[in-house]
C-alpha atoms as a PDB file:
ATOM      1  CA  UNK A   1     -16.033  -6.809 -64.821  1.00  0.00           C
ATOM      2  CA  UNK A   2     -14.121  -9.647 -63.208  1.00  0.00           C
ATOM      3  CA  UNK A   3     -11.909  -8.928 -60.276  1.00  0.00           C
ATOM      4  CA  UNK A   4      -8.321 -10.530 -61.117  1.00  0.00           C
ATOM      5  CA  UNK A   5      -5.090 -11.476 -58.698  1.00  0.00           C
ATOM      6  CA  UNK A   6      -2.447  -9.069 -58.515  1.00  0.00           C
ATOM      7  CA  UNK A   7       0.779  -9.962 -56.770  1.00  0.00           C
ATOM      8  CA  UNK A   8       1.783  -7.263 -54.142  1.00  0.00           C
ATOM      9  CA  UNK A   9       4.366  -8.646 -52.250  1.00  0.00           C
ATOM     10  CA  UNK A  10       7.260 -11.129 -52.410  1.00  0.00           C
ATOM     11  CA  UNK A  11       9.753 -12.481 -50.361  1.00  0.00           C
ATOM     12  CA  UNK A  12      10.243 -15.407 -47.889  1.00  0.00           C
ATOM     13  CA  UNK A  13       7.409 -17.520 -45.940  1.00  0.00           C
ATOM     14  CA  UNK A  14       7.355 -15.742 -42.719  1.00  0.00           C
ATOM     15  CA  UNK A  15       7.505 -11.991 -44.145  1.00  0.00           C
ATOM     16  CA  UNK A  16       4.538 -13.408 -46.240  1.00  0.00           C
ATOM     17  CA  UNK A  17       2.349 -14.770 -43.897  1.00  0.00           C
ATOM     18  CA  UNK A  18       3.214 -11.382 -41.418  1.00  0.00           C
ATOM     19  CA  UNK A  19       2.092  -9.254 -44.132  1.00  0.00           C
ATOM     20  CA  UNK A  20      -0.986 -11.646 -45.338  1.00  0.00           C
ATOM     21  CA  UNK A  21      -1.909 -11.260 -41.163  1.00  0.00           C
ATOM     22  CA  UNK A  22      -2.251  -7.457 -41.623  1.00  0.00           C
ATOM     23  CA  UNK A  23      -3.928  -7.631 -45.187  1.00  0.00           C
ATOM     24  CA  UNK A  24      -6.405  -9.897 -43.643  1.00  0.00           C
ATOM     25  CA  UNK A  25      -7.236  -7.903 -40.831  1.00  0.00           C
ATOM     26  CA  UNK A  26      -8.347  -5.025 -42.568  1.00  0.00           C
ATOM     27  CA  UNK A  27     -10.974  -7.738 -44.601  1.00  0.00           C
ATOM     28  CA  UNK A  28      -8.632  -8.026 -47.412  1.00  0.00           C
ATOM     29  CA  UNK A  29      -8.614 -11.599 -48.551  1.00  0.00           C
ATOM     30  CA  UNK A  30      -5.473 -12.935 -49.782  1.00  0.00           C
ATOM     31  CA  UNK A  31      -3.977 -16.006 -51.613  1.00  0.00           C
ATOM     32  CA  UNK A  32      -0.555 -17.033 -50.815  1.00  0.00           C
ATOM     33  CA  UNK A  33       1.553 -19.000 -53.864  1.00  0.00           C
ATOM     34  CA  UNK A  34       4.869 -20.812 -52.970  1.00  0.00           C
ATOM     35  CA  UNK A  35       6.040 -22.601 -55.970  1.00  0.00           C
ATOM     36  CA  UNK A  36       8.637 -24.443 -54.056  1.00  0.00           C
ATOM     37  CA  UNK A  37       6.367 -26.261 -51.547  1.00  0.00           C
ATOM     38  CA  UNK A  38       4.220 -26.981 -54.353  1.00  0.00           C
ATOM     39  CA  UNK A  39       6.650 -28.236 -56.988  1.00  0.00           C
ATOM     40  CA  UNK A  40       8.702 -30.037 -53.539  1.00  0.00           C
ATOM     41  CA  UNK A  41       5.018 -31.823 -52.925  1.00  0.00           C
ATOM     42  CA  UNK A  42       4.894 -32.875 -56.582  1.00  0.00           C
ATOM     43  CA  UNK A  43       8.411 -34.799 -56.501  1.00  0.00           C
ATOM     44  CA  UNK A  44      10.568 -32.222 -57.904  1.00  0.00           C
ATOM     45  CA  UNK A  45      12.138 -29.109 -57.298  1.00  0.00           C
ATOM     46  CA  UNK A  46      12.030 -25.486 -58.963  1.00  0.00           C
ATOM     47  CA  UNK A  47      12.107 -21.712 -57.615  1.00  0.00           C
ATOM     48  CA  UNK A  48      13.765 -20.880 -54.399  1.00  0.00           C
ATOM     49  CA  UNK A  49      12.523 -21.290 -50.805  1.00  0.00           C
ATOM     50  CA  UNK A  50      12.641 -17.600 -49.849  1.00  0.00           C
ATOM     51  CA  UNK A  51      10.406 -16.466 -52.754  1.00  0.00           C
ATOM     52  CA  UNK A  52       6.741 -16.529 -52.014  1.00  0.00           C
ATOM     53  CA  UNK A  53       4.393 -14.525 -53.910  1.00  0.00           C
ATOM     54  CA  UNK A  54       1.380 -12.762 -52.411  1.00  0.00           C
ATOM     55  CA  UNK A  55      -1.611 -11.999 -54.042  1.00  0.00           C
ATOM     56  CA  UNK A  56      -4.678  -9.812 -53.633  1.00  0.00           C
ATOM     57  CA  UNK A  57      -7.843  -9.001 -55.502  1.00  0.00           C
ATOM     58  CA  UNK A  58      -6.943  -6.034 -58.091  1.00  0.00           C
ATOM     59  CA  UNK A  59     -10.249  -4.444 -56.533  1.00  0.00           C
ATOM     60  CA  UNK A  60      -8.649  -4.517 -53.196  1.00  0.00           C
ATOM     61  CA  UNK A  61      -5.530  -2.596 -54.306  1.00  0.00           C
ATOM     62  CA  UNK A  62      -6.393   1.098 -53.608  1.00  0.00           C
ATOM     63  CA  UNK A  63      -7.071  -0.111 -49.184  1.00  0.00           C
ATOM     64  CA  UNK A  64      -4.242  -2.527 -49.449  1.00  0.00           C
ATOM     65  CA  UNK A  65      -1.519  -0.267 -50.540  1.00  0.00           C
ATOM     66  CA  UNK A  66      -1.166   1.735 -47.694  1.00  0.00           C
ATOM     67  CA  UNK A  67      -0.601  -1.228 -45.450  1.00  0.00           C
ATOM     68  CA  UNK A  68       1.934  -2.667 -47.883  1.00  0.00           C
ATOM     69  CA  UNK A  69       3.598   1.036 -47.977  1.00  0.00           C
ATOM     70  CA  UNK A  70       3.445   0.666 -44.210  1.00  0.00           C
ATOM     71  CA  UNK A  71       4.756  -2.630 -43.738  1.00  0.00           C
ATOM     72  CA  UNK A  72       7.846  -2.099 -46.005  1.00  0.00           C
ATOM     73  CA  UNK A  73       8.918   0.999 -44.455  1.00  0.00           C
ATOM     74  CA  UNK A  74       8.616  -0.577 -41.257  1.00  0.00           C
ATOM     75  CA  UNK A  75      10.556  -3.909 -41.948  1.00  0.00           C
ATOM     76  CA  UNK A  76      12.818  -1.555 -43.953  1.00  0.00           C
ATOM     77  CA  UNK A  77      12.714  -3.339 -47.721  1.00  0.00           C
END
């Protein structure tokens, strides 16, 4: 069976990249999609700049919830 990307987090750049940090070191790989650097790169201009989306594999889900739980309560959103 082949693992897909689930999205389990989004919000702006920073809170992203915090949470990715924590995701990471527990050995859960991530991949980190912001539509507005990309579509700014390509010459025009969609989504907003706060909305990053971050993704993990779905066979990761079960160890990575916790730490999202955790990381919500704790940055209270």
């Amino acid at each position: 069976m082949e693992s897909k990307l689930i999205r389990v987090f989004a919000g702006s750049e920073i809170t992203v990249n915090l949470l990715k940090a924590e995701l990471e070191m527990e050995g859960i790989p991530t991949n980190v999609v912001n539509e507005y650097e990309q579509s700014n790169f390509r010459g025009f201009s969609t989504g907003t700049p706060y909305s990053v989306d971050l993704y993990i594999l779905d066979t990761d889900l079960e160890k990575a919830e916790p730490i999202v739980k955790e990381f919500l309560k704790i940055n209270k959103m």
